[in-house]
PDB file of N, CA and C in Angstrom:
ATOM      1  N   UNK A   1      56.931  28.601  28.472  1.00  0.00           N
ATOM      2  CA  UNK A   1      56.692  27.250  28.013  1.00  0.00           C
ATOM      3  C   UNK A   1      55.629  27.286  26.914  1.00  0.00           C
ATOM      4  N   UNK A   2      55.478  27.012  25.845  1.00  0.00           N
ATOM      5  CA  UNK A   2      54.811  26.502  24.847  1.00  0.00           C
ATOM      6  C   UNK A   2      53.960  25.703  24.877  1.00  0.00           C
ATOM      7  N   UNK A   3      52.403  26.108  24.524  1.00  0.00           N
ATOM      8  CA  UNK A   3      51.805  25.118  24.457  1.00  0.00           C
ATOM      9  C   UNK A   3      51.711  23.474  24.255  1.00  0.00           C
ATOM     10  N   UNK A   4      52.710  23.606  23.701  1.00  0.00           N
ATOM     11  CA  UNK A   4      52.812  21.495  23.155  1.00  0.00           C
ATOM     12  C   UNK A   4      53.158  21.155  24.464  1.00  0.00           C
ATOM     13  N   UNK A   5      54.308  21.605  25.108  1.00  0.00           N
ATOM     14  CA  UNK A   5      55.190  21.127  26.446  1.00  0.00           C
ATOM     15  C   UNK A   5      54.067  21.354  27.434  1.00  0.00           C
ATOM     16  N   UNK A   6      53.014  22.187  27.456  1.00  0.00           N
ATOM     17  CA  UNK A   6      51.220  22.344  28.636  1.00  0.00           C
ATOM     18  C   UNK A   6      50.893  21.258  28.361  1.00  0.00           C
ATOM     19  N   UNK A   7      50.610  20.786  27.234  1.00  0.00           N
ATOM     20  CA  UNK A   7      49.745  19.621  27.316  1.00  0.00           C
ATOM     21  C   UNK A   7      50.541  18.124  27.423  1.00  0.00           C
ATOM     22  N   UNK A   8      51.840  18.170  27.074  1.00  0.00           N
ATOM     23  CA  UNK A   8      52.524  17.134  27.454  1.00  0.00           C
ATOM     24  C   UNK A   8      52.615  16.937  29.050  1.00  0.00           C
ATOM     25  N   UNK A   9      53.209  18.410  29.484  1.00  0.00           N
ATOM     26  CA  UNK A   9      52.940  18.165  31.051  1.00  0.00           C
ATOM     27  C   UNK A   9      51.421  17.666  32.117  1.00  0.00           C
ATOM     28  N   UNK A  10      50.586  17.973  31.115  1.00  0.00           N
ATOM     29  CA  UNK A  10      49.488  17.498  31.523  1.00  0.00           C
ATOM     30  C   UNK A  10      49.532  15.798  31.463  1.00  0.00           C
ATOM     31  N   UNK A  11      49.587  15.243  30.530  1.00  0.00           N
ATOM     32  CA  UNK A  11      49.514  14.374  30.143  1.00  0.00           C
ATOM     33  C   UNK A  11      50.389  13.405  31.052  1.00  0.00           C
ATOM     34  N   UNK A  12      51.883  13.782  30.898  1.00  0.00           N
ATOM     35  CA  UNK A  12      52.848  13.423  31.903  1.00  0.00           C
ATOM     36  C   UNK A  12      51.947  13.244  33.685  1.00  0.00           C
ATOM     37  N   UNK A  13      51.650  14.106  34.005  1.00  0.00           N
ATOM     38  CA  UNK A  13      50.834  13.789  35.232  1.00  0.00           C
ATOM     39  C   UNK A  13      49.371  12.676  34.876  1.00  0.00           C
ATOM     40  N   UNK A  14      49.101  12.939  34.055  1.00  0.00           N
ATOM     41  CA  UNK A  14      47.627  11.797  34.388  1.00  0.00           C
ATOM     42  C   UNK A  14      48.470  10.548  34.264  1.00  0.00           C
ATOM     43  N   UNK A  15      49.390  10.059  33.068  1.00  0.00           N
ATOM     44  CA  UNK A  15      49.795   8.966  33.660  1.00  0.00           C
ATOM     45  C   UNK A  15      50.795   8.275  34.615  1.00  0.00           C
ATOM     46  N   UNK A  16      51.202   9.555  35.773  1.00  0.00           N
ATOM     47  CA  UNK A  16      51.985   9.168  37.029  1.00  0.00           C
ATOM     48  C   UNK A  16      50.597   8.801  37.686  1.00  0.00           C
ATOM     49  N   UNK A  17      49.683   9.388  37.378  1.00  0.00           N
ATOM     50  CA  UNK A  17      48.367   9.175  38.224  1.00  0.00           C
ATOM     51  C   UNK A  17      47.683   7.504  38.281  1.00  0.00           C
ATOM     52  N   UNK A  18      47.894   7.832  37.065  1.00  0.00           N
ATOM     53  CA  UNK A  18      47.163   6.236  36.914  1.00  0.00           C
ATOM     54  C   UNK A  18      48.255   4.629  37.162  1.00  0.00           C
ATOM     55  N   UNK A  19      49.199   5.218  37.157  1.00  0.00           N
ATOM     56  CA  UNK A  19      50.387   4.335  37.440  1.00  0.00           C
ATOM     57  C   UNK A  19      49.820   2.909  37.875  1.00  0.00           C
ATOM     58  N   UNK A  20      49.223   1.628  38.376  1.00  0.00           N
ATOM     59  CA  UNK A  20      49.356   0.664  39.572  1.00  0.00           C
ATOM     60  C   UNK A  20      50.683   0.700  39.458  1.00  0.00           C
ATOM     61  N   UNK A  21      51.845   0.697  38.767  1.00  0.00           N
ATOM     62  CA  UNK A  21      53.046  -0.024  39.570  1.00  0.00           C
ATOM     63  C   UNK A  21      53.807   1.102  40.646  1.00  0.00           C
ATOM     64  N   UNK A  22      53.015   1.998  40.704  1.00  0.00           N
ATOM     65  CA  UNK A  22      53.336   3.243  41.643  1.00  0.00           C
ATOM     66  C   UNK A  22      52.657   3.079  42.697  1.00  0.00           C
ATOM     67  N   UNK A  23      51.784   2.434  42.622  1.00  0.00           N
ATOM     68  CA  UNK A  23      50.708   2.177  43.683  1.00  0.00           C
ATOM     69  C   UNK A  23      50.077   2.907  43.446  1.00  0.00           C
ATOM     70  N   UNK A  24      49.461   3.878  42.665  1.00  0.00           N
ATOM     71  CA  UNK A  24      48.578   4.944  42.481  1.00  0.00           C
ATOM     72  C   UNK A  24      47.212   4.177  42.271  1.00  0.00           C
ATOM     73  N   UNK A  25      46.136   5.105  42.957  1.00  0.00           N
ATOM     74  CA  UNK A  25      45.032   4.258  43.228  1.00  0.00           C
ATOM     75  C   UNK A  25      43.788   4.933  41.624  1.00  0.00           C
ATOM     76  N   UNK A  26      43.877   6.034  41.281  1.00  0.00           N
ATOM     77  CA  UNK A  26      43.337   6.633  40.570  1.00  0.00           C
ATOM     78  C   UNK A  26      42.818   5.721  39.177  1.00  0.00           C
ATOM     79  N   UNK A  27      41.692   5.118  39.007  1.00  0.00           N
ATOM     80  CA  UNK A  27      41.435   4.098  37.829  1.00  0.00           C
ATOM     81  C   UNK A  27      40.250   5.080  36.503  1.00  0.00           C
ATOM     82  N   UNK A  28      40.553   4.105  35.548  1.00  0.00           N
ATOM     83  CA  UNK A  28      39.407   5.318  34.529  1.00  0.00           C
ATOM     84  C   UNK A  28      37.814   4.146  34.528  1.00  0.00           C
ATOM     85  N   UNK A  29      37.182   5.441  34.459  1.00  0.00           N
ATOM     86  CA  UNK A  29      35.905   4.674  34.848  1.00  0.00           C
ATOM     87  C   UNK A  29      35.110   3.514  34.130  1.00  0.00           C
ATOM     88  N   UNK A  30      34.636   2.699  34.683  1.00  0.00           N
ATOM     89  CA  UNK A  30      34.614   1.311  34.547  1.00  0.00           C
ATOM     90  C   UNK A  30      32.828   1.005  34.536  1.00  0.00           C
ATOM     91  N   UNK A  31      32.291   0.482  33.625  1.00  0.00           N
ATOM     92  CA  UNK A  31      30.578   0.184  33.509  1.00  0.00           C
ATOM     93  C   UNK A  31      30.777  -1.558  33.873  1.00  0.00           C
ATOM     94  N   UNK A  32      31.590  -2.300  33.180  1.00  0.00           N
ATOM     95  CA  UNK A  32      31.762  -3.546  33.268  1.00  0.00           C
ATOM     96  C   UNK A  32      32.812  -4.047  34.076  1.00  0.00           C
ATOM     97  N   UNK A  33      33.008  -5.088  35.103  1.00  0.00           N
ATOM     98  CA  UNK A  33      34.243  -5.770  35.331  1.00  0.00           C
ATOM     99  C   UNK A  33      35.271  -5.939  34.400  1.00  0.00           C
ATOM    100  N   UNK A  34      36.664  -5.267  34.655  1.00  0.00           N
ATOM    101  CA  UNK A  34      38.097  -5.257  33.581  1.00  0.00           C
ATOM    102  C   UNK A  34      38.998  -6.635  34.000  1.00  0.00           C
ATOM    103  N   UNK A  35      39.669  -7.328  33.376  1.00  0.00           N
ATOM    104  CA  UNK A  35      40.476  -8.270  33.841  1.00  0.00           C
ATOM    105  C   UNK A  35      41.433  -7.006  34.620  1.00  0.00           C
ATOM    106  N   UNK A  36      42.307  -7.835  35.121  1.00  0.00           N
ATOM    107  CA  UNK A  36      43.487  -7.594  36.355  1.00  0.00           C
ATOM    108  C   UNK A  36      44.256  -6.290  35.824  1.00  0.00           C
ATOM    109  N   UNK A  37      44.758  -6.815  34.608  1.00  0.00           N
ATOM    110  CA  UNK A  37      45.797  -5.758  33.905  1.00  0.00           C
ATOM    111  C   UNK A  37      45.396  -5.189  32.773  1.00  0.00           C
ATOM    112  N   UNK A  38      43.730  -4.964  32.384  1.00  0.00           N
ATOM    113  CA  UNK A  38      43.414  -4.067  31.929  1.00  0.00           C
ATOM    114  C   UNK A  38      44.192  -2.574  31.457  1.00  0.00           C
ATOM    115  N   UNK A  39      44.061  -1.920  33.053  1.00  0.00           N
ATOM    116  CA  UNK A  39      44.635  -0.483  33.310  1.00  0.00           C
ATOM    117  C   UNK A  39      46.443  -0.598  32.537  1.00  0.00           C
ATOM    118  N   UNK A  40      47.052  -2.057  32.911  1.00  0.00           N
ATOM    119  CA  UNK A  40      48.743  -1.661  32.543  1.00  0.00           C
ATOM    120  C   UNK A  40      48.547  -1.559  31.053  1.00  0.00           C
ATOM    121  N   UNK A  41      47.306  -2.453  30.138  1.00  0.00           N
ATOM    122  CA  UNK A  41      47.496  -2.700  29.164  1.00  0.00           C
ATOM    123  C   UNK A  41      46.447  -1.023  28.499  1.00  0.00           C
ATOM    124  N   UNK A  42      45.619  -0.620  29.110  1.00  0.00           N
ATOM    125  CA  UNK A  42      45.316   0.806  28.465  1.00  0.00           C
ATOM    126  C   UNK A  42      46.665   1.591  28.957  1.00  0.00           C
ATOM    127  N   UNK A  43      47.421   1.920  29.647  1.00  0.00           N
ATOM    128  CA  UNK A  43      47.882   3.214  29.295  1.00  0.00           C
ATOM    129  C   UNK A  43      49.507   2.461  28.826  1.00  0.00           C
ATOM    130  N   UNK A  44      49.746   1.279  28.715  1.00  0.00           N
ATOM    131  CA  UNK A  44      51.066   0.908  27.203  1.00  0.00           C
ATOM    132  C   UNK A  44      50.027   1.518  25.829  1.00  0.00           C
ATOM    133  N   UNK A  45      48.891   1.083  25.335  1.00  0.00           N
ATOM    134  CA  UNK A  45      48.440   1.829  24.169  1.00  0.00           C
ATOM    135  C   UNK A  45      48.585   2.825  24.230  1.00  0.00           C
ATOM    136  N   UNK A  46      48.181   3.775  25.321  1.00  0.00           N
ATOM    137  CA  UNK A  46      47.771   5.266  24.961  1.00  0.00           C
ATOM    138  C   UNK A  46      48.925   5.630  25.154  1.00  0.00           C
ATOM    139  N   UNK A  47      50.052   5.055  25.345  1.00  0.00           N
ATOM    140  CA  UNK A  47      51.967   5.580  25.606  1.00  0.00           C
ATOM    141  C   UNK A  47      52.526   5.718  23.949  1.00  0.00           C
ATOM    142  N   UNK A  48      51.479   3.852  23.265  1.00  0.00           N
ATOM    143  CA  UNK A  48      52.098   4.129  22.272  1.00  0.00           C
ATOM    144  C   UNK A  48      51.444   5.172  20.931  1.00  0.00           C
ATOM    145  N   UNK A  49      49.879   5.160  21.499  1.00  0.00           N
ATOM    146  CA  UNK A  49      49.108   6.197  20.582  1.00  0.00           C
ATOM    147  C   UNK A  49      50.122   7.560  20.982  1.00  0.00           C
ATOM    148  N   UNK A  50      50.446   7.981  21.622  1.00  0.00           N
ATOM    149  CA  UNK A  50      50.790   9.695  21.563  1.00  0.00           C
ATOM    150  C   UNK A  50      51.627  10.505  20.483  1.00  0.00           C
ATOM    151  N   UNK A  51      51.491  11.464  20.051  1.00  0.00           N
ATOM    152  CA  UNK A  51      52.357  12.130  18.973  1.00  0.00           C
ATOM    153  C   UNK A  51      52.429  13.329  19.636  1.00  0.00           C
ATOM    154  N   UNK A  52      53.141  13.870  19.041  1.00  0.00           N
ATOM    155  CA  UNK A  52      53.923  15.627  19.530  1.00  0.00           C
ATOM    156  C   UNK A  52      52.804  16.070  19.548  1.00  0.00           C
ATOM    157  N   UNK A  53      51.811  16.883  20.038  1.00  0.00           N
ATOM    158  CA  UNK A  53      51.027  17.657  20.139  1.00  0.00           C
ATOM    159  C   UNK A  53      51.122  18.757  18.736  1.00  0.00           C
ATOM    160  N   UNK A  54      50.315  18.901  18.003  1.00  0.00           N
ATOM    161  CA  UNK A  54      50.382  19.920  16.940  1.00  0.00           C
ATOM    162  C   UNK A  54      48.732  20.039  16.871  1.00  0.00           C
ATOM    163  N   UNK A  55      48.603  21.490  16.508  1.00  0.00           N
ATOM    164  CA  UNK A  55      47.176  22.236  16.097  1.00  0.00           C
ATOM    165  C   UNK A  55      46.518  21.209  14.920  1.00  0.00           C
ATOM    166  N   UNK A  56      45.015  21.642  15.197  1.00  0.00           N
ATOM    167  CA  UNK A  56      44.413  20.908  14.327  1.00  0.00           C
ATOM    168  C   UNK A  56      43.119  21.569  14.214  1.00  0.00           C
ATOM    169  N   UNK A  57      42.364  22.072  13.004  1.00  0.00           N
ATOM    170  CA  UNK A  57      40.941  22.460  13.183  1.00  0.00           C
ATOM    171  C   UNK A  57      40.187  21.063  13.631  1.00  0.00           C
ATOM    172  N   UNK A  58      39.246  21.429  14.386  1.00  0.00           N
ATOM    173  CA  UNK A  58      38.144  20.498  15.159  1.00  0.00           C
ATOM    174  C   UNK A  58      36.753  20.839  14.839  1.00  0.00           C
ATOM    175  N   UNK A  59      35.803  20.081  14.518  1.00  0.00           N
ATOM    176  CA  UNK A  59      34.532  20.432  14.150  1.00  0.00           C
ATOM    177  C   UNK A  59      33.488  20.567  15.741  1.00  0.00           C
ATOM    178  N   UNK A  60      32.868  21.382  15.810  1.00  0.00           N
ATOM    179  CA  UNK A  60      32.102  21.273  16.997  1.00  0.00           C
ATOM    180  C   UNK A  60      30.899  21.048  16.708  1.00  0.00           C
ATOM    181  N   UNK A  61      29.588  20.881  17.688  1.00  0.00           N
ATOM    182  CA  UNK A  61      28.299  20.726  16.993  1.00  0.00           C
ATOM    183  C   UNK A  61      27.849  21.822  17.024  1.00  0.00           C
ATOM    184  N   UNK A  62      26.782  22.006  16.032  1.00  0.00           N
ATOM    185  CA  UNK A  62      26.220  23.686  15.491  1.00  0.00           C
ATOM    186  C   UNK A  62      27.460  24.439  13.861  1.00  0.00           C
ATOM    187  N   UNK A  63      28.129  23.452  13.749  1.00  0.00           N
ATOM    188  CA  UNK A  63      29.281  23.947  12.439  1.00  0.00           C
ATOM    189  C   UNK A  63      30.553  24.562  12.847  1.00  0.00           C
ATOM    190  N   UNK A  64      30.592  25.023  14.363  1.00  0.00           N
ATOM    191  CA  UNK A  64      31.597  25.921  14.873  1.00  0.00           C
ATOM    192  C   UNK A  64      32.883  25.268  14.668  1.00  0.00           C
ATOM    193  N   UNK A  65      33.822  25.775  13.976  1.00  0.00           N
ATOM    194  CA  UNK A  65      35.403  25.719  13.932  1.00  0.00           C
ATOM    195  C   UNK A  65      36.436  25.934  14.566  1.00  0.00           C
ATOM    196  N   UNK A  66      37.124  25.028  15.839  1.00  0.00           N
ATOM    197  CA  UNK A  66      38.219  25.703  16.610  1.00  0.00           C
ATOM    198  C   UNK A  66      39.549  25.056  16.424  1.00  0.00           C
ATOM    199  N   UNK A  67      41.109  25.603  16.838  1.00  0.00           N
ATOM    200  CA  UNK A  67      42.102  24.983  16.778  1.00  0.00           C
ATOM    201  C   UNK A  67      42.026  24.367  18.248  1.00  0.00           C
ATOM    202  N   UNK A  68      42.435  23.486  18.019  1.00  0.00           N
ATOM    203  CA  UNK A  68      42.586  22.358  19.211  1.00  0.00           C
ATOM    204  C   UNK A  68      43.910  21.644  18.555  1.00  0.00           C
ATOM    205  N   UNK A  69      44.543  20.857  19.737  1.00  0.00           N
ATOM    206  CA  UNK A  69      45.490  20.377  19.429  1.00  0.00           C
ATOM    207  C   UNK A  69      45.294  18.882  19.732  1.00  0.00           C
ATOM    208  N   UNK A  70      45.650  17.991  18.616  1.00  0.00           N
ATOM    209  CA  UNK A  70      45.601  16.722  18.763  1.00  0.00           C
ATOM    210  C   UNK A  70      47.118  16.265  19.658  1.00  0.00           C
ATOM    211  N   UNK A  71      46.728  15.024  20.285  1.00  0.00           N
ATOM    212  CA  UNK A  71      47.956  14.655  20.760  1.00  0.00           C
ATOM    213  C   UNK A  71      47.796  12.829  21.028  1.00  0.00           C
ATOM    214  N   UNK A  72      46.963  12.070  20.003  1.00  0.00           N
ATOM    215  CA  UNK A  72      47.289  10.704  19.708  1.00  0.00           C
ATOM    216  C   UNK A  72      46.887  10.942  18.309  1.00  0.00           C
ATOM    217  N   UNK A  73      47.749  10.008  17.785  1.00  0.00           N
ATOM    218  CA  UNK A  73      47.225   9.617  16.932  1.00  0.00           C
ATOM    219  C   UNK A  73      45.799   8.678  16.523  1.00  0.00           C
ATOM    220  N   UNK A  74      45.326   8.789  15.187  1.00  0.00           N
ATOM    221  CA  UNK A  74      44.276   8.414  14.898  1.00  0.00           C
ATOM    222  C   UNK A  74      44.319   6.858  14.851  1.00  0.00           C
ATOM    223  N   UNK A  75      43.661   6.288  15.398  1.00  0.00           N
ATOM    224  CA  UNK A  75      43.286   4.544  14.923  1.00  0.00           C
ATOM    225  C   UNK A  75      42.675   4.557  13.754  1.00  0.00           C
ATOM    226  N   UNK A  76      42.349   5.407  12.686  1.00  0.00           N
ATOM    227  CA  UNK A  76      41.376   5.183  11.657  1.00  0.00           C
ATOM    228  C   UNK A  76      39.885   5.777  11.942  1.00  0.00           C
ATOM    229  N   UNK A  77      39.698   5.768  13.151  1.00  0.00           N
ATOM    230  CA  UNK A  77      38.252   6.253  13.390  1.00  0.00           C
ATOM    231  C   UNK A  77      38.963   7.228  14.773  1.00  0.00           C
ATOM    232  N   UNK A  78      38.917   7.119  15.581  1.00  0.00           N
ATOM    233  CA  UNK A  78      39.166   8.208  16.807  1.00  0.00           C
ATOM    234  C   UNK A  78      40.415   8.643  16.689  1.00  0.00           C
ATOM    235  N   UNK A  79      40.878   9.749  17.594  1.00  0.00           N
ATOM    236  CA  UNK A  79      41.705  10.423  18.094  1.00  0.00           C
ATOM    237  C   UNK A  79      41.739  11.031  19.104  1.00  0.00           C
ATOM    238  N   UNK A  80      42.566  11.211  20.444  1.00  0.00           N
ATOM    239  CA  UNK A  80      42.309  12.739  21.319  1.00  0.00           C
ATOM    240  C   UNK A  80      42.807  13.457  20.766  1.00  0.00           C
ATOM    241  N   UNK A  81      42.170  14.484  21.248  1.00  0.00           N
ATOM    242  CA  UNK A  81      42.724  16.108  21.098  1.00  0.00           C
ATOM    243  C   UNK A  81      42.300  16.836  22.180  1.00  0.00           C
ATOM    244  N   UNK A  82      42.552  18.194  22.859  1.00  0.00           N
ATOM    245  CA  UNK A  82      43.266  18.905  23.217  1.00  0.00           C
ATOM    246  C   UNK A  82      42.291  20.394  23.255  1.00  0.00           C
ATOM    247  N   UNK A  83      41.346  20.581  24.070  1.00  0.00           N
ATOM    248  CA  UNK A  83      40.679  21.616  23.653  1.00  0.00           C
ATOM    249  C   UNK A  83      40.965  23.096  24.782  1.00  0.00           C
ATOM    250  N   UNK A  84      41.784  23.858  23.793  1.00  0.00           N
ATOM    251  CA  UNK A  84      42.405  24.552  24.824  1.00  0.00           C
ATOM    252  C   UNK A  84      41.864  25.631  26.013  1.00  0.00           C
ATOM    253  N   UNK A  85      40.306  25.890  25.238  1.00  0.00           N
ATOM    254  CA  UNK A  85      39.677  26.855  25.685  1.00  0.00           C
ATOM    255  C   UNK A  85      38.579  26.364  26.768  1.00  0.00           C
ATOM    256  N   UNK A  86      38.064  25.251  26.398  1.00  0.00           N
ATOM    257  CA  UNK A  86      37.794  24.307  28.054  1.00  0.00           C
ATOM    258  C   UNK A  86      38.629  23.713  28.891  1.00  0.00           C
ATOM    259  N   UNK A  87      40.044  24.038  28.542  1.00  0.00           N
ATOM    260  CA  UNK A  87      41.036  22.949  29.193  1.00  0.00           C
ATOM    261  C   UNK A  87      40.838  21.395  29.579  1.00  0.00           C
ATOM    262  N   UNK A  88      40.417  21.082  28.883  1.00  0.00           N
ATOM    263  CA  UNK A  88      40.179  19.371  28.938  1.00  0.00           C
ATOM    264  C   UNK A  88      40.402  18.361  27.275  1.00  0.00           C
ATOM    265  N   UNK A  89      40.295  17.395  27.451  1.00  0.00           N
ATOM    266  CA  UNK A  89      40.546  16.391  26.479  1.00  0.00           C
ATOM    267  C   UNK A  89      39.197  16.380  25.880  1.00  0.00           C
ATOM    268  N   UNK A  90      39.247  15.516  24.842  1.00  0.00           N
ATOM    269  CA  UNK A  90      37.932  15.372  24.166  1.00  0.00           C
ATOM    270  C   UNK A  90      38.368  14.078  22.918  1.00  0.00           C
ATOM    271  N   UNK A  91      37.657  13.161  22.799  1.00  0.00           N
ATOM    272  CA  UNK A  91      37.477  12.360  21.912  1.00  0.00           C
ATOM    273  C   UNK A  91      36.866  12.885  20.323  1.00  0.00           C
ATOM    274  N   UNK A  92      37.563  12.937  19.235  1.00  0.00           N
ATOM    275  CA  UNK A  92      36.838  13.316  18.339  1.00  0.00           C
ATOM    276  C   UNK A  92      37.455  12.511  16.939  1.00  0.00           C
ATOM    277  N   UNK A  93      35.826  11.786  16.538  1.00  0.00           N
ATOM    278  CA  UNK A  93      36.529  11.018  15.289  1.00  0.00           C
ATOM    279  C   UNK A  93      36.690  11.644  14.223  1.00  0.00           C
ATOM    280  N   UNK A  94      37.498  10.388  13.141  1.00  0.00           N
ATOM    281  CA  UNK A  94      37.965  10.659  12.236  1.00  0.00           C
ATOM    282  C   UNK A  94      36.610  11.413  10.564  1.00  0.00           C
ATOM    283  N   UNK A  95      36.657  12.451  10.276  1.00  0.00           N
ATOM    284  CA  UNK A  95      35.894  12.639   8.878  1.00  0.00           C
ATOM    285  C   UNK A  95      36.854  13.389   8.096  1.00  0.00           C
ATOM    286  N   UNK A  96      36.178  13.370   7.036  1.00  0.00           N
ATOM    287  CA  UNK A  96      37.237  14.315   5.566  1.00  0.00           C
ATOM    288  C   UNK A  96      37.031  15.313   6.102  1.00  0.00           C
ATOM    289  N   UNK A  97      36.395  15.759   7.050  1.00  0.00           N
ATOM    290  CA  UNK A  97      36.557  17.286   7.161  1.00  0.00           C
ATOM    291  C   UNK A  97      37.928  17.436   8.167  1.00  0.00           C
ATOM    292  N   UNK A  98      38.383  16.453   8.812  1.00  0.00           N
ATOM    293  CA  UNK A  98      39.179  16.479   9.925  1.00  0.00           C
ATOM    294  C   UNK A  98      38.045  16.228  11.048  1.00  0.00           C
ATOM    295  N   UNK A  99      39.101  16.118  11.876  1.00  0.00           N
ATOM    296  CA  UNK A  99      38.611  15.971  13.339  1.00  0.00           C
ATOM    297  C   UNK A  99      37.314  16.297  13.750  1.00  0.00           C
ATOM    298  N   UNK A 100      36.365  15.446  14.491  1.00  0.00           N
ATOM    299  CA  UNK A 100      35.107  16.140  14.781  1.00  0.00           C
ATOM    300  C   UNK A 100      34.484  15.838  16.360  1.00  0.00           C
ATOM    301  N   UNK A 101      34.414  17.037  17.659  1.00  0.00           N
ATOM    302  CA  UNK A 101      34.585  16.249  18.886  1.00  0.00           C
ATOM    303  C   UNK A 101      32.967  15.417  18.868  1.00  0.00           C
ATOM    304  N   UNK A 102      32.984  15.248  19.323  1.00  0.00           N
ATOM    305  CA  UNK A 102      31.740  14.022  19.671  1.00  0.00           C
ATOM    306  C   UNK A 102      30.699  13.650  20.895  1.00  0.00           C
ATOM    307  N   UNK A 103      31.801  14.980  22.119  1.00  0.00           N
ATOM    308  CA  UNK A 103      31.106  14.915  23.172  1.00  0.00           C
ATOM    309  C   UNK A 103      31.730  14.215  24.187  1.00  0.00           C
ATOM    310  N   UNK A 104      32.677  13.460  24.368  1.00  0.00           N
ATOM    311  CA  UNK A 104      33.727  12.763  25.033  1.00  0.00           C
ATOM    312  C   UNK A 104      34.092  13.393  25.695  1.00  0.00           C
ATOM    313  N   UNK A 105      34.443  14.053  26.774  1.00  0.00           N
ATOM    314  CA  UNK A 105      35.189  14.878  27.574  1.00  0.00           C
ATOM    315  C   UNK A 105      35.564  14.432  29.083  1.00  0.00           C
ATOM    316  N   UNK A 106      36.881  14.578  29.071  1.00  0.00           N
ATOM    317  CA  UNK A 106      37.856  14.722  30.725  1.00  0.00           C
ATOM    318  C   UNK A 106      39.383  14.709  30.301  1.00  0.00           C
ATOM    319  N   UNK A 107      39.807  13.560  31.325  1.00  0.00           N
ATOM    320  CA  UNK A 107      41.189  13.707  31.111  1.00  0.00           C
ATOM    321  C   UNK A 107      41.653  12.654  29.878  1.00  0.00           C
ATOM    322  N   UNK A 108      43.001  12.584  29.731  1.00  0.00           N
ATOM    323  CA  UNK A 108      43.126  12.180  27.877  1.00  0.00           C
ATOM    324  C   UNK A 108      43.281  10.617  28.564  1.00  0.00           C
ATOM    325  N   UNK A 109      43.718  10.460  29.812  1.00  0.00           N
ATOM    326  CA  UNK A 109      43.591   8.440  29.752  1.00  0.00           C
ATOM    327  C   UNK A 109      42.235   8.218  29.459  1.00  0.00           C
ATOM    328  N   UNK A 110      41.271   8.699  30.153  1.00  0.00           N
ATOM    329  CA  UNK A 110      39.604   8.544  30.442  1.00  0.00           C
ATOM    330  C   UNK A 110      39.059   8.556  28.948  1.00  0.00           C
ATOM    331  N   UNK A 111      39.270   9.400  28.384  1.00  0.00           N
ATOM    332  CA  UNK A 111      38.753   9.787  27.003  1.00  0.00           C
ATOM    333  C   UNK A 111      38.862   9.107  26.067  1.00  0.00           C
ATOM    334  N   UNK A 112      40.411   8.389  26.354  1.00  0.00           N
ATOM    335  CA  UNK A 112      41.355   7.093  25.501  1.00  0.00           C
ATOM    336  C   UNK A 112      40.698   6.018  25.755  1.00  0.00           C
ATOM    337  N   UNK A 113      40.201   5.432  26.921  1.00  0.00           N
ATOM    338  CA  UNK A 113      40.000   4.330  27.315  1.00  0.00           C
ATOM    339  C   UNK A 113      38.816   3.868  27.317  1.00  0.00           C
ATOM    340  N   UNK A 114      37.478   5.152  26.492  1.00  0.00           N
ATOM    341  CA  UNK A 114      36.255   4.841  26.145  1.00  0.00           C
ATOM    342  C   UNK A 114      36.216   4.700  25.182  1.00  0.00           C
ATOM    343  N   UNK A 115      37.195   4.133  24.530  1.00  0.00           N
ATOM    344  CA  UNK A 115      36.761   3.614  22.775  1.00  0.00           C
ATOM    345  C   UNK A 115      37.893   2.261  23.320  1.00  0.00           C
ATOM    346  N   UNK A 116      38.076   1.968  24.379  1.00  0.00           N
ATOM    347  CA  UNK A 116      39.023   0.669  24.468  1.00  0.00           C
ATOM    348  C   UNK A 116      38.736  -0.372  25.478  1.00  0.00           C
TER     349      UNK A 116
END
């Protein structure tokens, strides 16, 4: 299996996870009270943010350069991506240099849903 289809399958599971109409109890973490359907209305965005998974250089802090793979698209300022060598998600916005992580890290609903 190919990397793109790892992280799709990943992905594929966090949002059986987060499901309510599955009854799945699993929510992304919350500082403020969310209206009711919050959760249905974050993961329809992050269904419709997703793109094929493809490589991308990522800026780290200290100048370090890695391929990571994005897998939403950009709003203009953020994106997830895909960091293969911690195995986790990461939030990293938009600069001319490309992608830059920011420190955001877990799973890609959680990561999605702190800029929403």
């Amino acid at each position: 299996m190919s990397a793109a289809n790892d992280i799709q399958t990943l992905i594929a599971t966090e949002l059986h996870d987060y499901d309510p109409d599955a009854g799945n109890i699993r929510t992304v973490g919350q500082v403020a009270p969310m209206p009711d359907d919050w959760h249905r209305l974050l993961l329809a965005e992050f269904r419709a943010a997703l793109i094929e998974p493809h490589e991308v250089e990522t800026l780290f802090p200290g100048g370090m350069t890695e391929t990571c793979w994005a897998v939403t698209q950009s709003n203009g300022a953020y994106r997830v991506i895909y960091i293969p060598w911690a195995e986790l998600f990461s939030l990293a916005v938009e600069s001319k240099y490309g992608p830059v992580d920011i420190g955001v890290h877990g799973d890609a609903v959680s990561v999605f849903g702190s800029i929403h």
